[in-house]
N, C-alpha and C. Protein backbone atom coordinates (compact mmCIF):
# COMPACT_ATOMS: atom_id res chain seq x y z
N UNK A 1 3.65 -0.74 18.64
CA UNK A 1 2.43 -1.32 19.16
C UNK A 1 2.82 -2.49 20.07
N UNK A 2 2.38 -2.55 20.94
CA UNK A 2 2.19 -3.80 21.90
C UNK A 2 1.11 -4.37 22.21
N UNK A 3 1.42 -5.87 22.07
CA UNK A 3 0.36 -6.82 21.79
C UNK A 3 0.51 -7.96 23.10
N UNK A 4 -0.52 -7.82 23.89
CA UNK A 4 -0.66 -9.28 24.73
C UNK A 4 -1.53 -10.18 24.19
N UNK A 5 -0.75 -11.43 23.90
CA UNK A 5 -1.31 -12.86 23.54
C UNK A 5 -1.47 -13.17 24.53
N UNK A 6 -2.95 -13.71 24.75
CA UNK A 6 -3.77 -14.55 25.58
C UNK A 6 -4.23 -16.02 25.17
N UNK A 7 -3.62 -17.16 25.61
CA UNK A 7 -3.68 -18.56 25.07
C UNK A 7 -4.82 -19.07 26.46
N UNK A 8 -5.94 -19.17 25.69
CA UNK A 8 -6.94 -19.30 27.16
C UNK A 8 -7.14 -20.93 27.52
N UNK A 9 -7.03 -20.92 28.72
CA UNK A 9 -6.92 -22.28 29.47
C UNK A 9 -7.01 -22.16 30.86
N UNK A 10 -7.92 -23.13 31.14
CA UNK A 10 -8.54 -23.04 32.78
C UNK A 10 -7.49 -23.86 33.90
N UNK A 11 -6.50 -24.64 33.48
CA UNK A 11 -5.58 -25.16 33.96
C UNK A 11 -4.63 -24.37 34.19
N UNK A 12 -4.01 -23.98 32.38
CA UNK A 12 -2.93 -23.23 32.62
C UNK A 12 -3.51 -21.87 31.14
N UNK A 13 -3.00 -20.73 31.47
CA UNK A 13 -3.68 -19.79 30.45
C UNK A 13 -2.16 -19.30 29.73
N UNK A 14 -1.70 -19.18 28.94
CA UNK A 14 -0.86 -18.76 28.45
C UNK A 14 -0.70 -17.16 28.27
N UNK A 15 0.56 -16.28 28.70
CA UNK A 15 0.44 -15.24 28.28
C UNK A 15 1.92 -14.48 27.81
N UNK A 16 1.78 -13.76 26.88
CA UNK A 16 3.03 -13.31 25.97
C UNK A 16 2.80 -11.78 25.60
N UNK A 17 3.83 -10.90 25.90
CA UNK A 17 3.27 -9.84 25.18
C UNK A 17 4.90 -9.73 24.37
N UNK A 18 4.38 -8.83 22.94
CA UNK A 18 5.47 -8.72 22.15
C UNK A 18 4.80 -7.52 21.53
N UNK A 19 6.05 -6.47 21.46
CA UNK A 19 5.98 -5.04 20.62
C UNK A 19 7.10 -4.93 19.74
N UNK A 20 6.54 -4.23 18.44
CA UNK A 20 7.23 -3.68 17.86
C UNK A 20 7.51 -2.06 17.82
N UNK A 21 8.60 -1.73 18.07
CA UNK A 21 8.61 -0.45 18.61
C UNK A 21 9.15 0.73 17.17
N UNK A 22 9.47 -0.52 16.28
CA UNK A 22 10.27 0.25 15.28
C UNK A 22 9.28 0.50 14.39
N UNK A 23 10.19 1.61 13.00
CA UNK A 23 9.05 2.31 12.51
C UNK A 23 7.94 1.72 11.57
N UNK A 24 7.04 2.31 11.07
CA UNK A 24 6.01 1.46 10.35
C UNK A 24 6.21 0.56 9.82
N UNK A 25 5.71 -0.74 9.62
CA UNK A 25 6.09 -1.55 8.33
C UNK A 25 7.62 -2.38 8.62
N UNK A 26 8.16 -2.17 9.64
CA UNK A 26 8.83 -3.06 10.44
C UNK A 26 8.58 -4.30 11.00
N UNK A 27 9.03 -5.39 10.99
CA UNK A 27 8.91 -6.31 11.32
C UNK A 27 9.71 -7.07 11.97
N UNK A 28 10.60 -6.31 13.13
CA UNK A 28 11.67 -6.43 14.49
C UNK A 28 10.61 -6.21 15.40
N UNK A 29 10.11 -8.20 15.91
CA UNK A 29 9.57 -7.46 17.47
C UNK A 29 10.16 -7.72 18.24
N UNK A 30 9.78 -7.78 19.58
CA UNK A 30 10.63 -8.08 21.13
C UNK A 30 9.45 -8.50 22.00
N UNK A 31 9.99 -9.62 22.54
CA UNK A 31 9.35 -10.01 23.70
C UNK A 31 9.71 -9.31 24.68
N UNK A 32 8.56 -8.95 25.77
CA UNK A 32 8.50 -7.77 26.40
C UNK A 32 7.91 -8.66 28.06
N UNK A 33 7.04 -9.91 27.84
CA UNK A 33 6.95 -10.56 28.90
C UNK A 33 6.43 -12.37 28.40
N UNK A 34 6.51 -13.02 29.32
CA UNK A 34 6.18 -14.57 28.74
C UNK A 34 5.72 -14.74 30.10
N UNK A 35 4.82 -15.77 30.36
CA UNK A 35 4.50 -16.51 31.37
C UNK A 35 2.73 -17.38 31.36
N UNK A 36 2.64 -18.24 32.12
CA UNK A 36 1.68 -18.80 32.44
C UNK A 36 1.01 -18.51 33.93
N UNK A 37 -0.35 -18.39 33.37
CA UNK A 37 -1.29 -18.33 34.76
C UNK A 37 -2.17 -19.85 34.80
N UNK A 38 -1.49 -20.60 36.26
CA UNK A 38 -2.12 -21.90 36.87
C UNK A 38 -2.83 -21.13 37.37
N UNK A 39 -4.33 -22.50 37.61
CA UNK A 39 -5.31 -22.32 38.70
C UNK A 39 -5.52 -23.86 39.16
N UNK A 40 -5.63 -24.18 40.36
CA UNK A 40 -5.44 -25.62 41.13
C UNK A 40 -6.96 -26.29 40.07
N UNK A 41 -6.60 -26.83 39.50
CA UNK A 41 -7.98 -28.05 39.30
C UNK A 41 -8.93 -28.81 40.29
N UNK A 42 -8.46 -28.70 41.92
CA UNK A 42 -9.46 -28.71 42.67
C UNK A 42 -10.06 -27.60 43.04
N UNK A 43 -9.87 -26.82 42.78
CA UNK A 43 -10.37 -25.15 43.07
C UNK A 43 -11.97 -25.22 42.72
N UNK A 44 -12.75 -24.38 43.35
CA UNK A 44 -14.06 -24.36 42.35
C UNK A 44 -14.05 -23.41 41.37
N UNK A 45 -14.76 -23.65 40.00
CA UNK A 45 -14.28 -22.67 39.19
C UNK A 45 -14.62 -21.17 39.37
N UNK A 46 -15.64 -21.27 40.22
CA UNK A 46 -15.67 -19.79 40.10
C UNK A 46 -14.43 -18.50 41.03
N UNK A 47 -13.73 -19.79 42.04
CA UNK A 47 -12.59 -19.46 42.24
C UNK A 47 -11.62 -19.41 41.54
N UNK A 48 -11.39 -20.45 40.61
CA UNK A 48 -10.54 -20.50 39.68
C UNK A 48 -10.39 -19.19 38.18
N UNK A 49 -11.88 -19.12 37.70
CA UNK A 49 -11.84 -18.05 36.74
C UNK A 49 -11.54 -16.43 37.75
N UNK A 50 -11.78 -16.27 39.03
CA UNK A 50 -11.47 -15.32 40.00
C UNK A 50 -10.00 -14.84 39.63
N UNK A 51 -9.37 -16.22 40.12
CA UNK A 51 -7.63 -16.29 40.17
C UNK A 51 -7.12 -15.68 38.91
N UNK A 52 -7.80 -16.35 37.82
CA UNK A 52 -7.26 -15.77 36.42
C UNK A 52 -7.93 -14.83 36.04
N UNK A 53 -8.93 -14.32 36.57
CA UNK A 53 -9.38 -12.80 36.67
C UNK A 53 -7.96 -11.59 37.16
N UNK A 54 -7.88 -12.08 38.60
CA UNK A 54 -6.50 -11.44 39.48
C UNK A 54 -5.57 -11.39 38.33
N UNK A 55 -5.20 -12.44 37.56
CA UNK A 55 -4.02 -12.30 37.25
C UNK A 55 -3.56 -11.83 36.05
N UNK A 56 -4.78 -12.22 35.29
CA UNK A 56 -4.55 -11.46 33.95
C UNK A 56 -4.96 -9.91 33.95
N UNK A 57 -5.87 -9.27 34.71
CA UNK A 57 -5.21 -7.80 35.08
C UNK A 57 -4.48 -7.68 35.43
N UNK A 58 -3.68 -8.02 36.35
CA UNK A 58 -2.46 -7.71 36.81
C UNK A 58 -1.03 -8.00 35.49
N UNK A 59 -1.41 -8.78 34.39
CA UNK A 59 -0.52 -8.11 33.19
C UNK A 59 -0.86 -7.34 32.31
N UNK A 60 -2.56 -7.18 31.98
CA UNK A 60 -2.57 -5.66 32.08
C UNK A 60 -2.49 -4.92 32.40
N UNK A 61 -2.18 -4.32 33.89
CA UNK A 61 -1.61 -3.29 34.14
C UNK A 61 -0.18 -3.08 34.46
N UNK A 62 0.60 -4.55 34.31
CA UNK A 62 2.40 -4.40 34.19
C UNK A 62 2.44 -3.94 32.62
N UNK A 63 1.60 -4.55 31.60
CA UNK A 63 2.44 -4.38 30.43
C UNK A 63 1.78 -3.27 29.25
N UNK A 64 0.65 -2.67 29.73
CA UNK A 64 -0.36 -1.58 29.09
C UNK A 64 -0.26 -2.11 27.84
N UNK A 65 -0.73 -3.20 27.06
CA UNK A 65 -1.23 -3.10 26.04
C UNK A 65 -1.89 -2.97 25.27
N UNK A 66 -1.51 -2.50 24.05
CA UNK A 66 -2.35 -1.52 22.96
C UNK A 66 -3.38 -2.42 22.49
N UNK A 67 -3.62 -3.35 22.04
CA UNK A 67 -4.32 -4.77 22.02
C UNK A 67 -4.12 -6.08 22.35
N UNK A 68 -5.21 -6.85 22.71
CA UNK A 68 -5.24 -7.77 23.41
C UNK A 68 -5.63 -8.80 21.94
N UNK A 69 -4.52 -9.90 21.89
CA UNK A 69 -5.31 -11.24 20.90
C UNK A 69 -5.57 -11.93 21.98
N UNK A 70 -6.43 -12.82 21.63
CA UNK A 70 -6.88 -14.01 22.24
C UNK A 70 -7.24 -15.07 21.05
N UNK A 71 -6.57 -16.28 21.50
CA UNK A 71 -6.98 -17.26 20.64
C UNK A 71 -8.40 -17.47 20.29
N UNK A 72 -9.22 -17.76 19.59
CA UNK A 72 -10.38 -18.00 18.77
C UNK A 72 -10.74 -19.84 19.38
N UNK A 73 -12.12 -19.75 20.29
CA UNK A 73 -11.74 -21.37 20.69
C UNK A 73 -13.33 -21.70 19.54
N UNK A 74 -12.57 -22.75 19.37
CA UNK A 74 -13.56 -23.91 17.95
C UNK A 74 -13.84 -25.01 19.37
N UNK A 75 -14.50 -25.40 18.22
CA UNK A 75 -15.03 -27.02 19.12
C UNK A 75 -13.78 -27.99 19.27
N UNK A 76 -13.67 -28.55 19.93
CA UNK A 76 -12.57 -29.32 20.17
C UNK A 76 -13.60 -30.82 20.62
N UNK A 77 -12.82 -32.00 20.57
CA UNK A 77 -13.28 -33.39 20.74
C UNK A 77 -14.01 -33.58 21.85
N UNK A 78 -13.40 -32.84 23.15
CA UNK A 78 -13.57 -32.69 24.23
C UNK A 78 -14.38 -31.99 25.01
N UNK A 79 -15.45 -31.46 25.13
CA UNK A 79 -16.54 -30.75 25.04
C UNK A 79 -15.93 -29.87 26.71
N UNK A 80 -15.85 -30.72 27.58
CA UNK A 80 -15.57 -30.15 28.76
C UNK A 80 -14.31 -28.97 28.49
N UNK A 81 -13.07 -29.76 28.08
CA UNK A 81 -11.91 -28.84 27.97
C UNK A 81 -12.61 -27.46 26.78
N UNK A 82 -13.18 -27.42 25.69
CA UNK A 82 -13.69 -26.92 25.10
C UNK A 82 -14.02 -25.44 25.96
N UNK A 83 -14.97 -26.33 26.76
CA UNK A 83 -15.85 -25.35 27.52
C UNK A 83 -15.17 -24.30 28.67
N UNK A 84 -14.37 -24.80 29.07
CA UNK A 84 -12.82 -24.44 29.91
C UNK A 84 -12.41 -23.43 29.37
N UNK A 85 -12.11 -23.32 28.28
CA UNK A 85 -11.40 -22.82 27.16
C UNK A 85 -11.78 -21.37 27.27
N UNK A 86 -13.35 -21.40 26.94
CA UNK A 86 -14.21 -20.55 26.41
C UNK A 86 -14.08 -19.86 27.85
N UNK A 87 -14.72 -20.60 29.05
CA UNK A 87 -14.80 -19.58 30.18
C UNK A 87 -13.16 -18.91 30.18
N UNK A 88 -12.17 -19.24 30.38
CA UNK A 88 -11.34 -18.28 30.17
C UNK A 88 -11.38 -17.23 29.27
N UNK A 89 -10.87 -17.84 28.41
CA UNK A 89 -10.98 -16.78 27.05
C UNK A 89 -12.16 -15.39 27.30
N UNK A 90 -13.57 -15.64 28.00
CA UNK A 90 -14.35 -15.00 28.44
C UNK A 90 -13.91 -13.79 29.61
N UNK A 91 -12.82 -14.45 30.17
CA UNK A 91 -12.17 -13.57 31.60
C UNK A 91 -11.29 -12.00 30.86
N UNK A 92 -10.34 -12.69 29.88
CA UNK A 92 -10.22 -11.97 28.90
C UNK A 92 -10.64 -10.96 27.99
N UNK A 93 -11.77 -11.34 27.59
CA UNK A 93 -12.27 -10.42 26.46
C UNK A 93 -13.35 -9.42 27.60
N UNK A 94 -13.63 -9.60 28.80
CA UNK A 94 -14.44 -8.84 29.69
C UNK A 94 -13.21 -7.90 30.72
N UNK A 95 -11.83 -8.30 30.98
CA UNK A 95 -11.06 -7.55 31.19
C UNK A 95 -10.39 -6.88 30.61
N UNK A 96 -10.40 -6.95 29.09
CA UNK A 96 -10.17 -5.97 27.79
C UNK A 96 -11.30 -4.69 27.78
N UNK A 97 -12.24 -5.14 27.62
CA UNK A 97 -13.83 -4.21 27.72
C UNK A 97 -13.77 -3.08 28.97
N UNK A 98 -13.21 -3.85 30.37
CA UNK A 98 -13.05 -3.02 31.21
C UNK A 98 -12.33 -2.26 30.86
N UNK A 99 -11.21 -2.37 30.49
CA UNK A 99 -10.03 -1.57 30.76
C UNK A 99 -10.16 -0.91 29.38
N UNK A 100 -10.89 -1.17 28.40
CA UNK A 100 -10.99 0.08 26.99
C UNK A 100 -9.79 -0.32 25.92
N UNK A 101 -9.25 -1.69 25.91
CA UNK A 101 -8.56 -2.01 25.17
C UNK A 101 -8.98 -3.09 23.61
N UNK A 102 -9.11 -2.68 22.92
CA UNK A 102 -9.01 -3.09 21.66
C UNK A 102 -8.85 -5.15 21.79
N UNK A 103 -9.85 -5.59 21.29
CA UNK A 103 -9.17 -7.36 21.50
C UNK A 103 -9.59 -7.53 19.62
N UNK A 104 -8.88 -8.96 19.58
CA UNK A 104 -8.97 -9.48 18.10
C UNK A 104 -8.55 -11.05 18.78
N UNK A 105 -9.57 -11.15 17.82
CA UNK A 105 -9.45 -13.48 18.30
C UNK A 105 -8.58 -13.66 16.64
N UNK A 106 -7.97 -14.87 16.87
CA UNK A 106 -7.40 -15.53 15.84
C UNK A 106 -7.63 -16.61 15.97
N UNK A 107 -7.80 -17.29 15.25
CA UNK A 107 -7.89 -18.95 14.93
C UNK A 107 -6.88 -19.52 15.41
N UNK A 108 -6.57 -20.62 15.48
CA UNK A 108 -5.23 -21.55 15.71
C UNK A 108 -4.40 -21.94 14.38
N UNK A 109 -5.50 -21.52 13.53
CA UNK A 109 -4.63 -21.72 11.49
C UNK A 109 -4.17 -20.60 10.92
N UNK A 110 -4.89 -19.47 11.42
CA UNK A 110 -4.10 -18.50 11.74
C UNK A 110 -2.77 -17.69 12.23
N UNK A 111 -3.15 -18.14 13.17
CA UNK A 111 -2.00 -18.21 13.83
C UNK A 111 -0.73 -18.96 13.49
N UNK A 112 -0.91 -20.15 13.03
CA UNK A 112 0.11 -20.79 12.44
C UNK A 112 0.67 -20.79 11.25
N UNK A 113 -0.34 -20.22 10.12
CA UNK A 113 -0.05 -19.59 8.96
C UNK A 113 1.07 -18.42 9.30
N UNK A 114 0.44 -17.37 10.26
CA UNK A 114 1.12 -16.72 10.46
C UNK A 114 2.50 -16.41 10.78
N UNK A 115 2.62 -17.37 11.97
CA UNK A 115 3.81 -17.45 12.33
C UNK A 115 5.34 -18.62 11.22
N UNK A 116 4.20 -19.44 11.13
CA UNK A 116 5.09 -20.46 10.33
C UNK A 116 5.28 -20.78 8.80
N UNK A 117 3.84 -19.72 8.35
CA UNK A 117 4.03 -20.12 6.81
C UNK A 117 2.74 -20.66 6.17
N UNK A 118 2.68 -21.95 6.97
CA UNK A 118 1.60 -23.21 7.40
C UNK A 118 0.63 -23.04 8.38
N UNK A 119 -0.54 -23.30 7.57
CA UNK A 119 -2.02 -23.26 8.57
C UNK A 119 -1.86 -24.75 9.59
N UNK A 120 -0.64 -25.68 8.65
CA UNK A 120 -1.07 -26.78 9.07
C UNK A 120 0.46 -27.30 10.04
N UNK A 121 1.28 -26.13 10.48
CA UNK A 121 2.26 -26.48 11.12
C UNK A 121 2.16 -26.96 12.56
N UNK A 122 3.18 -27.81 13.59
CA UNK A 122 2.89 -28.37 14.57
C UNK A 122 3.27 -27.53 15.79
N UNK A 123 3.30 -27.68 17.01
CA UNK A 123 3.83 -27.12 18.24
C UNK A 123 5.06 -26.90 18.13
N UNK A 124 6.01 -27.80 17.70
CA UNK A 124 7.50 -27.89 17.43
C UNK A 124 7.47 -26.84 16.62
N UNK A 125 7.25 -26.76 15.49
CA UNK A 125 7.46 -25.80 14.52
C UNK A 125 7.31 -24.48 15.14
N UNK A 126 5.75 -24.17 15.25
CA UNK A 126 5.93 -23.04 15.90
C UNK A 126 6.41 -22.33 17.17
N UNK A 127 6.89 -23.15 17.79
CA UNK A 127 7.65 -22.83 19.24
C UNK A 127 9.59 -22.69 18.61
N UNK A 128 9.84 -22.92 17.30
CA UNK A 128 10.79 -22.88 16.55
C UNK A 128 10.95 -21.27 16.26
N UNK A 129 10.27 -21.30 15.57
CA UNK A 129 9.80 -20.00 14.57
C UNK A 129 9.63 -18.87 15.55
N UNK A 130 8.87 -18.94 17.12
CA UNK A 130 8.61 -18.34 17.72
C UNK A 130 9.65 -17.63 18.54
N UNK A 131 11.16 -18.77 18.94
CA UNK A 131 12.16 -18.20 19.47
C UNK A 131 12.73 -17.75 17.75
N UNK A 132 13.08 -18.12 16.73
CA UNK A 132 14.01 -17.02 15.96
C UNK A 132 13.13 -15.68 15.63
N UNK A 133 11.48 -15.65 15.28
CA UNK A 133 11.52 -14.59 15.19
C UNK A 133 11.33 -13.06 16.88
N UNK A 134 11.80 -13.87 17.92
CA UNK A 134 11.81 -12.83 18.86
C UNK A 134 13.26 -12.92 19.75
N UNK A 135 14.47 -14.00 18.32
CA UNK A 135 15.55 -13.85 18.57
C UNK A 135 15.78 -14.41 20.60
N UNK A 136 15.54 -15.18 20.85
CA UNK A 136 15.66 -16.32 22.36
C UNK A 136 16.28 -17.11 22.39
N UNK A 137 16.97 -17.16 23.22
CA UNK A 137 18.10 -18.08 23.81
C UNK A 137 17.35 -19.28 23.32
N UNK A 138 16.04 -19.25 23.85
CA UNK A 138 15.54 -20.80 24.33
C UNK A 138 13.95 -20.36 24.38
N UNK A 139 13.09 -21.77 23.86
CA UNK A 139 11.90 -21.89 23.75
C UNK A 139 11.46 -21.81 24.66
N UNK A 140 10.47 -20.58 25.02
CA UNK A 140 9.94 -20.50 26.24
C UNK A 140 8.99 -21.88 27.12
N UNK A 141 8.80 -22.13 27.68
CA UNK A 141 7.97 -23.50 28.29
C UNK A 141 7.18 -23.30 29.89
N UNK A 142 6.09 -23.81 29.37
CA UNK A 142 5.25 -25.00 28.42
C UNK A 142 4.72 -24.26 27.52
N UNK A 143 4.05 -24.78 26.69
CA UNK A 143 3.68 -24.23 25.46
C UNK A 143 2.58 -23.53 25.21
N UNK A 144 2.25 -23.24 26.24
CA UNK A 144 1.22 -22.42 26.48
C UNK A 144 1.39 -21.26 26.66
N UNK A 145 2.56 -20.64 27.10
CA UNK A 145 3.16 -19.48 27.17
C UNK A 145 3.74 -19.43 25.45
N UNK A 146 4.28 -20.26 24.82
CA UNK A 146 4.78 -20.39 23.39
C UNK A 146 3.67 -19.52 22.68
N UNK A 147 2.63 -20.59 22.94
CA UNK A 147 1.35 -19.91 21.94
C UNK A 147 0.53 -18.90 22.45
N UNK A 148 1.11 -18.16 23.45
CA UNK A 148 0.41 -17.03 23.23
C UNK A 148 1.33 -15.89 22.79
N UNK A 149 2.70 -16.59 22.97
CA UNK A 149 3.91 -15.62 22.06
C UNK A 149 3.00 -15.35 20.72
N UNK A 150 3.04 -16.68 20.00
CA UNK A 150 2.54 -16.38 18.77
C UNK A 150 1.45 -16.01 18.26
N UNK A 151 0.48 -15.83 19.15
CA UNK A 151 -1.15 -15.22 18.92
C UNK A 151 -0.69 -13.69 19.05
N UNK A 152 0.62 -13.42 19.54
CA UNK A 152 0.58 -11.75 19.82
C UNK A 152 1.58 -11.48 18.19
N UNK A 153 2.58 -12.23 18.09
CA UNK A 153 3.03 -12.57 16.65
C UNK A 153 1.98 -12.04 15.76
N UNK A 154 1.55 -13.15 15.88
CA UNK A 154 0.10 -13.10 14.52
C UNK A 154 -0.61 -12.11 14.21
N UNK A 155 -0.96 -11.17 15.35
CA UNK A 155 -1.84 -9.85 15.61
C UNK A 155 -0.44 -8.86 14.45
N UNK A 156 0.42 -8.88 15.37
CA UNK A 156 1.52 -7.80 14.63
C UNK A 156 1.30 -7.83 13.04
N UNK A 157 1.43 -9.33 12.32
CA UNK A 157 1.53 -9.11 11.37
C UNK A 157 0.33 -9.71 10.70
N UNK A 158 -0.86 -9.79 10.85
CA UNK A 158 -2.33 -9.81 10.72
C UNK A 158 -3.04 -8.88 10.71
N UNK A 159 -2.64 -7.69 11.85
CA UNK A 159 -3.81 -7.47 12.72
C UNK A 159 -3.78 -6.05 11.86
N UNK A 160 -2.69 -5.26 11.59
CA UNK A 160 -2.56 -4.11 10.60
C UNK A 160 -3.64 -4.26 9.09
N UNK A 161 -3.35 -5.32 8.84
CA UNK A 161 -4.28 -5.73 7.23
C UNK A 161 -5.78 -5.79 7.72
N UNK A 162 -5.94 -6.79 8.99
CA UNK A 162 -7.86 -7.21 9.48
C UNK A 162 -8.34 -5.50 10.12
N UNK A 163 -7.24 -4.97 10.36
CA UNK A 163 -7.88 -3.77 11.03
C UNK A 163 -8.71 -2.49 9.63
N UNK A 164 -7.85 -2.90 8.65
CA UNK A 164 -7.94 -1.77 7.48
C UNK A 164 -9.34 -2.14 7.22
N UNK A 165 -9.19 -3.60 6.97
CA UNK A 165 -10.63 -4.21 6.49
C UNK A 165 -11.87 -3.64 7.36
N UNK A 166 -12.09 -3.99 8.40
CA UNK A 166 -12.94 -3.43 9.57
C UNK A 166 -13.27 -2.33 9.49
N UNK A 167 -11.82 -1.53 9.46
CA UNK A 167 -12.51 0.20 9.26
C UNK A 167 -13.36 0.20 8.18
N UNK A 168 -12.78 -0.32 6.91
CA UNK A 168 -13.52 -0.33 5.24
C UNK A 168 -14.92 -0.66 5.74
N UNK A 169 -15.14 -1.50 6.54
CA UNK A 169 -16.70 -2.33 6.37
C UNK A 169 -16.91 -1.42 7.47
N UNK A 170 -16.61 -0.61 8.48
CA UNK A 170 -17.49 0.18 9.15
C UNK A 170 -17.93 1.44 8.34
N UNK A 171 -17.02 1.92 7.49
CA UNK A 171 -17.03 2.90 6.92
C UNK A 171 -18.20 2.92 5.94
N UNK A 172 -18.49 1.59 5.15
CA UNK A 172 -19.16 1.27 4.60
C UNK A 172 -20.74 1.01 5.18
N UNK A 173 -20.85 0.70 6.25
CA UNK A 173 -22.39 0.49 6.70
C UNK A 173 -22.13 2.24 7.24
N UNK A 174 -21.83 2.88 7.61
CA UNK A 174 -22.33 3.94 7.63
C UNK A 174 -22.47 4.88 6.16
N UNK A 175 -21.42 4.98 5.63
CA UNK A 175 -22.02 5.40 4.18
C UNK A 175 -23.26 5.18 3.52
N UNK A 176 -23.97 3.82 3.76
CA UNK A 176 -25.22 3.23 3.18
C UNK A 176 -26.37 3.78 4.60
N UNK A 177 -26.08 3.91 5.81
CA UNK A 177 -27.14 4.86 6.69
C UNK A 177 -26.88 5.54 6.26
N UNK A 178 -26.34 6.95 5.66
CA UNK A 178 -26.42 8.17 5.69
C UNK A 178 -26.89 8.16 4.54
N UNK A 179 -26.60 7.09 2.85
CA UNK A 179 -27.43 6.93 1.58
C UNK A 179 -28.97 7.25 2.25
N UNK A 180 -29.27 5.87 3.37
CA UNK A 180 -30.53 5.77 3.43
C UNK A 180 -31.05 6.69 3.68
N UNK A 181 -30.72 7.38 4.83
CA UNK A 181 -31.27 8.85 5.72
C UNK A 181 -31.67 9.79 4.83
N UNK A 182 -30.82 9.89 3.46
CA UNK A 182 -30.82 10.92 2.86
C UNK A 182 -32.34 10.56 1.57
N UNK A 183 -32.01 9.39 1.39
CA UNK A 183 -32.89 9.41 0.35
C UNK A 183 -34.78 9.16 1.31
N UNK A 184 -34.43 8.86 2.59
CA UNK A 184 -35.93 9.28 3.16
C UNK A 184 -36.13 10.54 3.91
N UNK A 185 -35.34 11.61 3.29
CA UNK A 185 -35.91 12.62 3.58
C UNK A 185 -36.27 13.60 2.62
């Protein structure tokens, strides 16, 4: 499976894809691409979410992935950057939709549970954790490309367990329509 992490940011957007190619229940992945998408901060945004429109298709269609994470944006102190956040993250989850690809948001405690152990680990840590488990010379930089390494991390070894669940609870509201259907007829 291959996973592009999407770290959404209107400045700089983070992006990582990592697959595991080996057999089930494996847990050898590989980084497969790293990089950041800038957009000029004098730009207007609707040029700016444009640019990171351009560009984040354009690593969906270098790296065809099977799902798309995207970080999960909470409220942050900062209402503006907040809001930044979200319109990216939005560019994302509407160029997933286009293209018929599967997305899953993760939290940021998530994610760090995930990768590090700790809901409550720091940037250091997980930009640690992030080069031994995809085996790297060197911590990718800035860290925005880091964390979307590890939002695609997190999916790998998250996203198998949240997916079972999902099916269970779809499986389940349809079992209870077809109860219902049956008992009003």
């Amino acid at each position: 499976m291959r996973v592009l992490g999407v770290d959404p940011g209107l400045t700089r957007c983070g992006v990582g894809v990592v697959e595991n190619s080996s057999p089930q229940g494996s847990k050898v992945l590989t980084m497969v691409g790293v990089g950041v998408i800038q957009t000029d901060p004098a730009a207007s945004l609707e040029h700016r979410l444009l640019e990171l429109e351009t560009e984040l298709k354009s690593w969906i269609e270098k790296t065809s992935p099977d799902v798309i994470a995207v970080e999960r944006v909470f409220s942050q102190l900062n209402v503006r950057t907040a809001m930044a956040t979200g319109q990216a993250a939005g560019v994302a989850l509407l160029l997933a939709a286009k293209a018929g690809i599967p997305v899953v948001m993760h939290t940021p405690t998530q994610v760090k549970a995930a990768v590090t152990g700790s809901g409550r680990a720091d940037k250091k840590q997980i930009a640690l954790m992030v080069q031994k488990l995809l085996r790297l010379s060197e911590i990718p930089k800035p860290v925005d490309s880091t964390d979307a390494l590890a939002l695609a991390i997190c999916h790998h070894w998250r996203g198998s367990a949240d997916n079972k669940l999902a099916l269970a609870a779809a499986n389940e509201k349809k079992r209870i329509s077809l109860l219902k259907k049956v008992a009003t007829s």
